[in-house]
Every structure is written in C-alpha cells, then in structure tokens.
N, C-alpha and C. Protein backbone atom coordinates (compact mmCIF):
# COMPACT_ATOMS: atom_id res chain seq x y z
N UNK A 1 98.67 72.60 108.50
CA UNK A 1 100.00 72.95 108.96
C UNK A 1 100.69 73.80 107.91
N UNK A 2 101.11 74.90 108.40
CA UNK A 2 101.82 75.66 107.36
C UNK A 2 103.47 75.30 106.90
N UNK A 3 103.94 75.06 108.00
CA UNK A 3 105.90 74.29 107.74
C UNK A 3 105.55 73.23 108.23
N UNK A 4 106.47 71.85 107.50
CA UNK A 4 106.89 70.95 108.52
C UNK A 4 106.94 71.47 109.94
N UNK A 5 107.17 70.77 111.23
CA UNK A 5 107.08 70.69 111.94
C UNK A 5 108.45 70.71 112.75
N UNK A 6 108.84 71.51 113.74
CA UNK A 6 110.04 71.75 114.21
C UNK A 6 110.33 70.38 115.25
N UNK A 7 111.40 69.92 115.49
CA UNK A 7 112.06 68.79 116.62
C UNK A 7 112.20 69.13 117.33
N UNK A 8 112.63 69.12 119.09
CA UNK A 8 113.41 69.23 119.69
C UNK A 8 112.58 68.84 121.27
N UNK A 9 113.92 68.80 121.75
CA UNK A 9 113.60 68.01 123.01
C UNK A 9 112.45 69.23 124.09
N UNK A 10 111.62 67.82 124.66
CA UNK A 10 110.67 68.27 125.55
C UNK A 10 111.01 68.71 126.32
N UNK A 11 109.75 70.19 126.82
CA UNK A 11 109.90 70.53 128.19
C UNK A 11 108.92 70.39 129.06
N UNK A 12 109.12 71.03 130.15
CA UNK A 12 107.59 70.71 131.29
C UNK A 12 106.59 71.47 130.33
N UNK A 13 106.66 72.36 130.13
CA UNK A 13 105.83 73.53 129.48
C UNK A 13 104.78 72.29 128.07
N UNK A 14 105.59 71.68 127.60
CA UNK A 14 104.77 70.47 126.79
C UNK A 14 103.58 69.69 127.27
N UNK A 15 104.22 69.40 128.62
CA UNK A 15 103.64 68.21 129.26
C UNK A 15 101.89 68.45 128.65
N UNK A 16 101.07 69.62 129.35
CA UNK A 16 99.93 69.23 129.12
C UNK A 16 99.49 68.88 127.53
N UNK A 17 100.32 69.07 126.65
CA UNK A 17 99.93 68.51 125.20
C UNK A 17 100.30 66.92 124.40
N UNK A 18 102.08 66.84 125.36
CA UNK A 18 102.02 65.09 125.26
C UNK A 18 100.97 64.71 125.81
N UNK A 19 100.97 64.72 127.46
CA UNK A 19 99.75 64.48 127.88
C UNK A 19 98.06 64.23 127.38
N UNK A 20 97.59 65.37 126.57
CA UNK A 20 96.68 64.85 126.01
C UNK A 20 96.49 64.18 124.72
N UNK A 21 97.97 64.03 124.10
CA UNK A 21 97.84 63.37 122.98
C UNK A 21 97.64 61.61 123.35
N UNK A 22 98.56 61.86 124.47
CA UNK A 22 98.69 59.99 125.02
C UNK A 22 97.53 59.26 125.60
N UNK A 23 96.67 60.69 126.67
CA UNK A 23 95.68 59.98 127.12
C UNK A 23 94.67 59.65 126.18
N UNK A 24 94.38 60.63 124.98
CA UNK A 24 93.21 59.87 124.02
C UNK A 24 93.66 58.30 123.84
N UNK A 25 95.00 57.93 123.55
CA UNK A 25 95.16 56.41 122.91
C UNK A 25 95.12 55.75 124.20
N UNK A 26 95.05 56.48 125.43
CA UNK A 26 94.91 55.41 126.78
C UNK A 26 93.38 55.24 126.88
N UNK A 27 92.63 56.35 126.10
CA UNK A 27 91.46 56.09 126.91
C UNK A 27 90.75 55.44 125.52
N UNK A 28 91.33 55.56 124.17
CA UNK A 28 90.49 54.72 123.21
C UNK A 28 91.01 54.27 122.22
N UNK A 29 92.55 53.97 122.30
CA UNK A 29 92.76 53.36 121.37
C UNK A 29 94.07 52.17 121.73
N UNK A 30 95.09 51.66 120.77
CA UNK A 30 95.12 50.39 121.40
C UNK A 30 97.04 50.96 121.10
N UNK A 31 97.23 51.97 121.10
CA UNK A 31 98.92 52.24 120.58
C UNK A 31 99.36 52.18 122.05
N UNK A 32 98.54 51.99 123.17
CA UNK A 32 99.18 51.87 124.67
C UNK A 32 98.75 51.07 124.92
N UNK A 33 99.29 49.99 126.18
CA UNK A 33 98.49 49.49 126.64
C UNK A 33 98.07 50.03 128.19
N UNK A 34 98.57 51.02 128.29
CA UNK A 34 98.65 51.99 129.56
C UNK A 34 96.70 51.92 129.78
N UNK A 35 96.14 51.82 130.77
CA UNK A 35 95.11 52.24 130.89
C UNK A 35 94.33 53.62 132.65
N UNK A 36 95.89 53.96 132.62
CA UNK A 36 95.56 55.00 133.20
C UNK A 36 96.66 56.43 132.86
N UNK A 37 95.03 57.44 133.02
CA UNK A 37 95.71 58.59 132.42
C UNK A 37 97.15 59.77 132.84
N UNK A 38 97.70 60.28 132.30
CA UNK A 38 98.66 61.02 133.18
C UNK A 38 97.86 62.90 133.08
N UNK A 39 98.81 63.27 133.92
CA UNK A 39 98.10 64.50 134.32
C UNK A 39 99.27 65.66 134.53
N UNK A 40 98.78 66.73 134.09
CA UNK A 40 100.24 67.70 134.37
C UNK A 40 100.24 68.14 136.02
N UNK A 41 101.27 68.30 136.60
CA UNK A 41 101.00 68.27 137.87
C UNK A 41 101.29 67.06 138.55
N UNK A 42 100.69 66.36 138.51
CA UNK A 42 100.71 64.82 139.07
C UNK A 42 101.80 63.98 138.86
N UNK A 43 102.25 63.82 137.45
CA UNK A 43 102.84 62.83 136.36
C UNK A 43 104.00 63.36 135.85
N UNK A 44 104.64 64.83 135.60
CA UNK A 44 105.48 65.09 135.46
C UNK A 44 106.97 64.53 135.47
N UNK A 45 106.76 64.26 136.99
CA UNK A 45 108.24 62.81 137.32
C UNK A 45 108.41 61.88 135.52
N UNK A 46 107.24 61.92 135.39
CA UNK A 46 107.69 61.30 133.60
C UNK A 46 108.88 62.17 132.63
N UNK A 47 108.94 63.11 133.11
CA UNK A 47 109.64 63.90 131.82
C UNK A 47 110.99 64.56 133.05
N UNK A 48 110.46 64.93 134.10
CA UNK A 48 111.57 65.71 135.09
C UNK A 48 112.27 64.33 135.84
N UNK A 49 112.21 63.46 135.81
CA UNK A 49 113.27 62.48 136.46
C UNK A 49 113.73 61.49 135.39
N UNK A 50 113.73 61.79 134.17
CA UNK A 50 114.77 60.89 133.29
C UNK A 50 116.12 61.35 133.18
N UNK A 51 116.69 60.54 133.33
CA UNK A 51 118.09 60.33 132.71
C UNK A 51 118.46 60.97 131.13
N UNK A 52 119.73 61.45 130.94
CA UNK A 52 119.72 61.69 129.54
C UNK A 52 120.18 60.80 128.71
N UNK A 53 120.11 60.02 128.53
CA UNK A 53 119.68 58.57 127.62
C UNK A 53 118.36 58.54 127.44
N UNK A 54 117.73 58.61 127.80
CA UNK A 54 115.92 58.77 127.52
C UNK A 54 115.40 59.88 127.53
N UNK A 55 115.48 60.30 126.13
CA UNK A 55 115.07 61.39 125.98
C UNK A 55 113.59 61.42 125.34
N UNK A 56 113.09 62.96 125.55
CA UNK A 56 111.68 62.74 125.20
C UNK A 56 111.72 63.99 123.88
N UNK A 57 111.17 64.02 122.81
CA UNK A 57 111.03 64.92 121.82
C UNK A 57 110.06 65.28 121.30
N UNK A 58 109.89 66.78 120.81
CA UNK A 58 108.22 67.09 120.55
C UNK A 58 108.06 67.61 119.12
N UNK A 59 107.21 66.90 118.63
CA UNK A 59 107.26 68.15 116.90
C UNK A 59 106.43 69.19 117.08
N UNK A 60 106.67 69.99 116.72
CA UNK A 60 106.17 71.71 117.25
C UNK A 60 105.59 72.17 115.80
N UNK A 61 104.43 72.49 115.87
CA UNK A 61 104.07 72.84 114.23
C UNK A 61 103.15 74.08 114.36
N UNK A 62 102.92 75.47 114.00
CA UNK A 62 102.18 76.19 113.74
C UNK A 62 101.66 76.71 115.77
N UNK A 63 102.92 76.36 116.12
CA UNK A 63 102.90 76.85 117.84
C UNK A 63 102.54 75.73 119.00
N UNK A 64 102.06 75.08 118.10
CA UNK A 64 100.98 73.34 118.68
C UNK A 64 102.35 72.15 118.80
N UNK A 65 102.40 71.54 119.99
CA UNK A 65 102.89 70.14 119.78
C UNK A 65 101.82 69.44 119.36
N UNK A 66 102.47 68.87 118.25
CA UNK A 66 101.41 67.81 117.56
C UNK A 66 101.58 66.00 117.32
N UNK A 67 102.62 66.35 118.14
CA UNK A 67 103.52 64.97 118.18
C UNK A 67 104.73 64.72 119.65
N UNK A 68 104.98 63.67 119.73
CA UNK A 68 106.32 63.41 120.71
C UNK A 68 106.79 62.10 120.20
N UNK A 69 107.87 62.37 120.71
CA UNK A 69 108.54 60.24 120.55
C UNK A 69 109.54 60.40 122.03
N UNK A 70 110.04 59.41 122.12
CA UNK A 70 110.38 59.12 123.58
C UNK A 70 111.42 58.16 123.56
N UNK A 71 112.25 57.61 124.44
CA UNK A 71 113.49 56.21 124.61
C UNK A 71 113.05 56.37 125.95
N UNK A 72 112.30 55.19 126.19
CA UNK A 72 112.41 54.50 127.53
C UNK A 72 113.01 53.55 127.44
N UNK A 73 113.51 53.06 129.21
CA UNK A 73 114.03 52.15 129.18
C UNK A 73 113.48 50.55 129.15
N UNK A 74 113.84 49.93 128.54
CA UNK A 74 113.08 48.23 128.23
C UNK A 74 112.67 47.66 129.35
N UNK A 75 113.96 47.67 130.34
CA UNK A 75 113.97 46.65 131.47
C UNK A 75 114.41 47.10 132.36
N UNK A 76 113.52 47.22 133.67
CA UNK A 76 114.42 48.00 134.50
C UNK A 76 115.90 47.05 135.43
N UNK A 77 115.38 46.06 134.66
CA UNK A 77 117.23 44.94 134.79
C UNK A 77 118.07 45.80 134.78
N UNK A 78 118.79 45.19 134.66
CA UNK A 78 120.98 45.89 135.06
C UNK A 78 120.98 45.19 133.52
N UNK A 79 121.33 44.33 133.11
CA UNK A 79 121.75 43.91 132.12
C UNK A 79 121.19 44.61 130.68
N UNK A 80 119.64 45.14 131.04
CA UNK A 80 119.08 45.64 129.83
C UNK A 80 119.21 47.05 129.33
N UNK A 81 120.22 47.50 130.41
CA UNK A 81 120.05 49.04 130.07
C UNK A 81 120.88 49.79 128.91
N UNK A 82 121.77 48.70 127.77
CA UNK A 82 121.81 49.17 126.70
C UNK A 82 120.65 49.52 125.57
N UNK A 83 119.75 49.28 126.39
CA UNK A 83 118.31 49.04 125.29
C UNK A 83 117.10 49.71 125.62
N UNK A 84 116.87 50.53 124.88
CA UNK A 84 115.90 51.51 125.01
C UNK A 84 114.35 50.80 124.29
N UNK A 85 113.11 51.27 124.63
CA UNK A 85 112.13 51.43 123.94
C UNK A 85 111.60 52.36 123.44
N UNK A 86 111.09 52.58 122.34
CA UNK A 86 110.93 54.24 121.36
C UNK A 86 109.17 53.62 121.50
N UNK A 87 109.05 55.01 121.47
CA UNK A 87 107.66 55.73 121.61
C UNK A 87 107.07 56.99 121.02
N UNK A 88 106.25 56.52 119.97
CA UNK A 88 105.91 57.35 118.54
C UNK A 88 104.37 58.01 119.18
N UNK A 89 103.69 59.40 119.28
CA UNK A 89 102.61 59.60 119.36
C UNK A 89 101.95 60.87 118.67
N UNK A 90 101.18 60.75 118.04
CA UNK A 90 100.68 61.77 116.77
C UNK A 90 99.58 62.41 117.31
N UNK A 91 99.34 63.65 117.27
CA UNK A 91 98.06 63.67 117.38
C UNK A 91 96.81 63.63 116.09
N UNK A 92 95.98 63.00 116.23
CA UNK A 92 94.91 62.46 115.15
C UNK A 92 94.46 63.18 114.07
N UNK A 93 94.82 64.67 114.46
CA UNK A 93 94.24 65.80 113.56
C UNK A 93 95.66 65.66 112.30
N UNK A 94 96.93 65.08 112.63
CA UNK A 94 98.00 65.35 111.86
C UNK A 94 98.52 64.15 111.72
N UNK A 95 97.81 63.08 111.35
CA UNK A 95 98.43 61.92 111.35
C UNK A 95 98.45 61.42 109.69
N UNK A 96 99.15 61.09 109.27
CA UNK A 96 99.56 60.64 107.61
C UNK A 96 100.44 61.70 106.96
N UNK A 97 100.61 62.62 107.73
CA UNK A 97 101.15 64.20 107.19
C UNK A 97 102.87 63.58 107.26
N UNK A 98 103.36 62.75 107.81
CA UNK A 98 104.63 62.50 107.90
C UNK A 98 105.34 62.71 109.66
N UNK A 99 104.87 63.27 110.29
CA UNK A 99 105.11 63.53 111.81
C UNK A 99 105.74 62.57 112.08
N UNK A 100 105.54 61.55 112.29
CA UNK A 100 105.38 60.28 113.23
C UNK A 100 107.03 59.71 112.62
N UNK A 101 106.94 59.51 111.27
CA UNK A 101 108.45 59.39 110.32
C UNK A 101 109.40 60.50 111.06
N UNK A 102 109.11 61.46 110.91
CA UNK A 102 110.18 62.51 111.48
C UNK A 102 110.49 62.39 112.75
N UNK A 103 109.54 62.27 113.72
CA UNK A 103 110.08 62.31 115.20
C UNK A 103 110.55 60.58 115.62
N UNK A 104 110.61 59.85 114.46
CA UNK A 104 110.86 58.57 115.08
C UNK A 104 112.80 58.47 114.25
N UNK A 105 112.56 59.12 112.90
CA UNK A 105 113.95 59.37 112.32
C UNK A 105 115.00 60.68 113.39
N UNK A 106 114.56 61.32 114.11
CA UNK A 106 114.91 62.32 114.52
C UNK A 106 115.89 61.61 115.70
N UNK A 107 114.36 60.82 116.31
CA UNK A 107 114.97 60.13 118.04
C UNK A 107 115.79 58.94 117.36
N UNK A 108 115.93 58.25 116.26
CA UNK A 108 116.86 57.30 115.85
C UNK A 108 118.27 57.95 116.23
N UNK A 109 118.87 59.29 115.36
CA UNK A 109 119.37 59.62 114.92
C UNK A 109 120.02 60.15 116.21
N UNK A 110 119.30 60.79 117.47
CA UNK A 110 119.49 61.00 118.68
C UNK A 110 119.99 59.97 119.52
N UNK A 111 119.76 58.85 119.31
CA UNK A 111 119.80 57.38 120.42
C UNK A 111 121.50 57.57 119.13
N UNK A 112 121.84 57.41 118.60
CA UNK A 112 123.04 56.78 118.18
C UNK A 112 123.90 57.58 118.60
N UNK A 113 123.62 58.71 118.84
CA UNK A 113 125.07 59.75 120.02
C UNK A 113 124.99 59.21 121.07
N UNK A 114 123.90 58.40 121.37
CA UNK A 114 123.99 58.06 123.09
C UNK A 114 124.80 56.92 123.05
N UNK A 115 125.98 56.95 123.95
CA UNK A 115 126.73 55.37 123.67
C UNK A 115 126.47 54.26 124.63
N UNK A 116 125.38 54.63 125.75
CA UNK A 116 124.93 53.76 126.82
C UNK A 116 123.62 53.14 125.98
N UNK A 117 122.80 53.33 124.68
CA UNK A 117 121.72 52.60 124.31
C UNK A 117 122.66 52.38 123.11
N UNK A 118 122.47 50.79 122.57
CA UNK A 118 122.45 50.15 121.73
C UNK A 118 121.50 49.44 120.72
N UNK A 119 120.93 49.27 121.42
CA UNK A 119 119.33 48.81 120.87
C UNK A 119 118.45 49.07 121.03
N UNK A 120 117.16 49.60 120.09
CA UNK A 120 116.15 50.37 120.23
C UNK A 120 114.79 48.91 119.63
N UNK A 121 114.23 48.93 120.53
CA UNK A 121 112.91 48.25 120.57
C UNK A 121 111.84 48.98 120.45
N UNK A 122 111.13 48.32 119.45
CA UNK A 122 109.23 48.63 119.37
C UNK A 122 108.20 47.83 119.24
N UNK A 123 107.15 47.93 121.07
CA UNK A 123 106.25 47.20 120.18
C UNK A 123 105.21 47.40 119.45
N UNK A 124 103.98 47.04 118.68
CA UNK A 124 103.51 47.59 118.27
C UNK A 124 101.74 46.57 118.02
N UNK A 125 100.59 47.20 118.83
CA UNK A 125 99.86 46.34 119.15
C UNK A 125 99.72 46.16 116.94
N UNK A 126 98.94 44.89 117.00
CA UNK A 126 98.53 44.72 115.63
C UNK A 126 96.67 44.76 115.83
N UNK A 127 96.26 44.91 114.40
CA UNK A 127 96.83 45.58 113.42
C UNK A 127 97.20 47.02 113.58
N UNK A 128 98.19 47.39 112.53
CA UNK A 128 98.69 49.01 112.70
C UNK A 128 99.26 49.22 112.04
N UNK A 129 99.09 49.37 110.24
CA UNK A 129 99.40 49.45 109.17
C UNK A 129 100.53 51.02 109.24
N UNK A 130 100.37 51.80 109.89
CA UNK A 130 100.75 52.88 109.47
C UNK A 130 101.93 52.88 110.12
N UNK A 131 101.94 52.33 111.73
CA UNK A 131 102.99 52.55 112.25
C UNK A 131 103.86 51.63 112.44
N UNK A 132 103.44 50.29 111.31
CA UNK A 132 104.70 49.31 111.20
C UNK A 132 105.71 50.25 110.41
N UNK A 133 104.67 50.30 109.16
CA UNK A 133 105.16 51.56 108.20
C UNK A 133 106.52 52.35 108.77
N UNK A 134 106.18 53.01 109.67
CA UNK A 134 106.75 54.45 110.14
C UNK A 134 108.31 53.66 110.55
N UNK A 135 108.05 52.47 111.43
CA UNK A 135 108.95 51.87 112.06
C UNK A 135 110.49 51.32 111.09
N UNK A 136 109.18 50.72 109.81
CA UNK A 136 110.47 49.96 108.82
C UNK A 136 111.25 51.30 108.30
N UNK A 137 110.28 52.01 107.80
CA UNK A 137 110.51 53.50 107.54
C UNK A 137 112.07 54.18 108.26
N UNK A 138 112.48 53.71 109.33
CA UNK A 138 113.28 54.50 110.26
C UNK A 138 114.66 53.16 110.49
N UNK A 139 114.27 52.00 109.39
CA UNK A 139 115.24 50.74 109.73
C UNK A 139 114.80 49.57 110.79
N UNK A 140 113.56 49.82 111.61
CA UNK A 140 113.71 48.78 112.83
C UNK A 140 112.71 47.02 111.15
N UNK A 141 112.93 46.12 112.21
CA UNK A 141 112.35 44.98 111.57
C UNK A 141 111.96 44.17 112.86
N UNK A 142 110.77 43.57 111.73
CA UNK A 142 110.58 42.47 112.80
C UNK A 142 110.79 41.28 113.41
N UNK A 143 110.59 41.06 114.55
CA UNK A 143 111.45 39.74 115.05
C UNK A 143 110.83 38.90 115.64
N UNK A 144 109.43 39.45 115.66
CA UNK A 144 108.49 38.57 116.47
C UNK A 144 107.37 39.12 116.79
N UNK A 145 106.18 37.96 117.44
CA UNK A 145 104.66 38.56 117.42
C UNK A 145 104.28 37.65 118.74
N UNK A 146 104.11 38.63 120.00
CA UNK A 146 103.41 38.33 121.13
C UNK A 146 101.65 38.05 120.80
N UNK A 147 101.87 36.68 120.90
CA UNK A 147 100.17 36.60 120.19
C UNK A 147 99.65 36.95 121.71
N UNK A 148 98.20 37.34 121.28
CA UNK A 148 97.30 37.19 121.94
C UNK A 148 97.83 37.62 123.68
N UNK A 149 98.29 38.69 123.79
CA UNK A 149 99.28 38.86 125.11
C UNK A 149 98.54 40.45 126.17
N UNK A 150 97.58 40.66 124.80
CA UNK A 150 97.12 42.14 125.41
C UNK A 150 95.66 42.08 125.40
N UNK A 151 95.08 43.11 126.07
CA UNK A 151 93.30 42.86 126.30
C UNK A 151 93.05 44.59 126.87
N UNK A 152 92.49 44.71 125.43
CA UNK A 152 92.01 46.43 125.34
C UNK A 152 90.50 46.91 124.68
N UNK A 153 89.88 47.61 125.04
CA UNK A 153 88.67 47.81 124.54
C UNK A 153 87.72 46.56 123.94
N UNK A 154 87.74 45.62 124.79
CA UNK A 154 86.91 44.56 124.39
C UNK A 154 87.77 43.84 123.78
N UNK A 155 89.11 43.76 123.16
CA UNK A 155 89.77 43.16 121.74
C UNK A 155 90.92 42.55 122.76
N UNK A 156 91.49 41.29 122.26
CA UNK A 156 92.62 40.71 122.58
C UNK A 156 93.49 40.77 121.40
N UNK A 157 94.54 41.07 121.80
CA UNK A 157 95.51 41.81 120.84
C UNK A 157 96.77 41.19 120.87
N UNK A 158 97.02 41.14 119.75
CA UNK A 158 98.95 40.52 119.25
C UNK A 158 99.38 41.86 119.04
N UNK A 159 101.01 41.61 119.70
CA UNK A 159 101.82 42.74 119.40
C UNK A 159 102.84 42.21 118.72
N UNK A 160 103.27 43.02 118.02
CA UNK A 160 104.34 42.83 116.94
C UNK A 160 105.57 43.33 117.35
N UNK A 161 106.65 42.72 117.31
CA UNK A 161 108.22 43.11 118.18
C UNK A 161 108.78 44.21 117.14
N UNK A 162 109.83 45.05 116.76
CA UNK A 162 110.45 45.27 115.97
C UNK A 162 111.81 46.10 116.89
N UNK A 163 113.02 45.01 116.36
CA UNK A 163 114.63 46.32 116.84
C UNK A 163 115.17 46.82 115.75
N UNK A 164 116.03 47.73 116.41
CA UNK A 164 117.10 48.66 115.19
C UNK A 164 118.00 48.65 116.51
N UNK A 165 119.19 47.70 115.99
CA UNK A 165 120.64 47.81 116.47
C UNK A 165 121.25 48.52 115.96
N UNK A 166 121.25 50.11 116.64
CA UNK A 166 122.38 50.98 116.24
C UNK A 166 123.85 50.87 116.11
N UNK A 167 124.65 49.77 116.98
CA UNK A 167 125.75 49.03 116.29
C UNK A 167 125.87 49.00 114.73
N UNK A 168 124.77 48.32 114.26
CA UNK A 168 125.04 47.96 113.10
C UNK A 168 124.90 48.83 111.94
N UNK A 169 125.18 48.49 110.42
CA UNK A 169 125.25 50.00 109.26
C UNK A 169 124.59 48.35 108.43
C-alpha cells in the first residue's frame, strides 16, 4: 500500500469488493457466522435499503477497497433500536497494516453523530487475538462469552460480547 487508506461511506459500485471480502470469511473462516454467500446483483438490498443510522464504510487504498465496517441493527425489536452492531472486515492481503483500527475508529466516531444509536455491540467468535485487539483499541470491552453457541468448519465456537456506550466519556 502506498498511503494509508482513504474512509468513506459505501457505494453500490463497492459492493462486488465488500462482497468478496465477506464471502471468503463465509466460506472459510469463522469472523461470520453467515454461511451463505452474497452476490452483487442479488444482495444489494444490503447496502441500498438501509437506513442512515446504519451506515456502511469502505477503506479505499491504492484504488482497491481493502476493507469495510458497517452498524447494523442488533434487534430487529422496537426497544433495541438504540443499538447498533459494528462490523469490521479486512481483506487478508492487508491485514495487521492497521485497516481494521481505522475503519472501526472511523465508524465509532460516525455512530456518535447519530443520536438514534447509543450503543454499539461486537461479537466476536473466539479465538481472535487481533480483533479483540482492534475492538479494545476503539474503547468497546468485554461483557461476556456465549460459550459454545456457534458451529463452523467442523469447530464449536465461543463468542466473546464486547459494547462501547457512546453516552458515556
């Protein structure tokens, strides 16, 4: 990569590169538990029917998205919709470079203009040294560990909770 990596919010024109950054971890690794793929064309409604409270963001580096992060919503309850879920995805060729810190400090920093999300949730299958990292990195902590709650590539998996109440300083 020659510069850091530019921010800014996604467009359709992205899609096929979130897209294939997400489906590698759908189809082999354990940062989703999604196990079906999305497709440009098909899947779009992902990025063209959100709300602006859930926003989606791309790091742009050397012309390449090489990254996205995301605020979905937690629950599709009535009661939960101060509370977003953040969604960190790197692609593998650029991962330890700092990306993942930036687009997760970026969408922090984005969710706190929004005054309809209050709380930002992450989960995070274990183990995943890098992207607890990234998480404490950006203020969230942890609050809890869904043992044994997920079943991916042969492996039964604990996920690890972590919030950042933007209320709070």
């Amino acid at each position: 990569m020659a510069d850091s990596p530019d921010i800014r919010l996604a467009t359709g024109a992205d899609l096929p590169r979130i897209f294939a950054i997400y489906n590698r971890e759908v189809e082999g690794g354990t940062s989703t538990f999604d196990i079906d793929t999305r497709e440009p064309g098909r899947d779009d409604g992902w990025l063209t029917d959100r709300d602006p409270w859930h926003p989606v963001t791309v790091a742009v580096a050397d012309g390449e998205v090489v990254g996205w992060a995301a605020i979905g919503p937690w629950s599709p309850r009535g009661a939960y919709r101060r509370t977003g879920e953040v969604s960190v995805y790197v692609d593998p060729a650029v991962r330890g470079t700092g990306i993942g810190g930036a687009l997760l400090t970026d969408l922090v920093a984005r969710a706190r203009s929004i005054p309809e999300i209050s709380v930002l949730l992450a989960r995070i299958a274990q183990p995943n040294p890098a992207s607890v990292a990234v998480h404490e990195g950006a203020g969230f902590r942890s609050f809890g560990t869904q043992r044994r709650c997920g079943e991916k590539l042969g492996r039964i998996l604990d996920v690890e909770l972590f919030d950042l109440h933007l209320d709070e300083e």
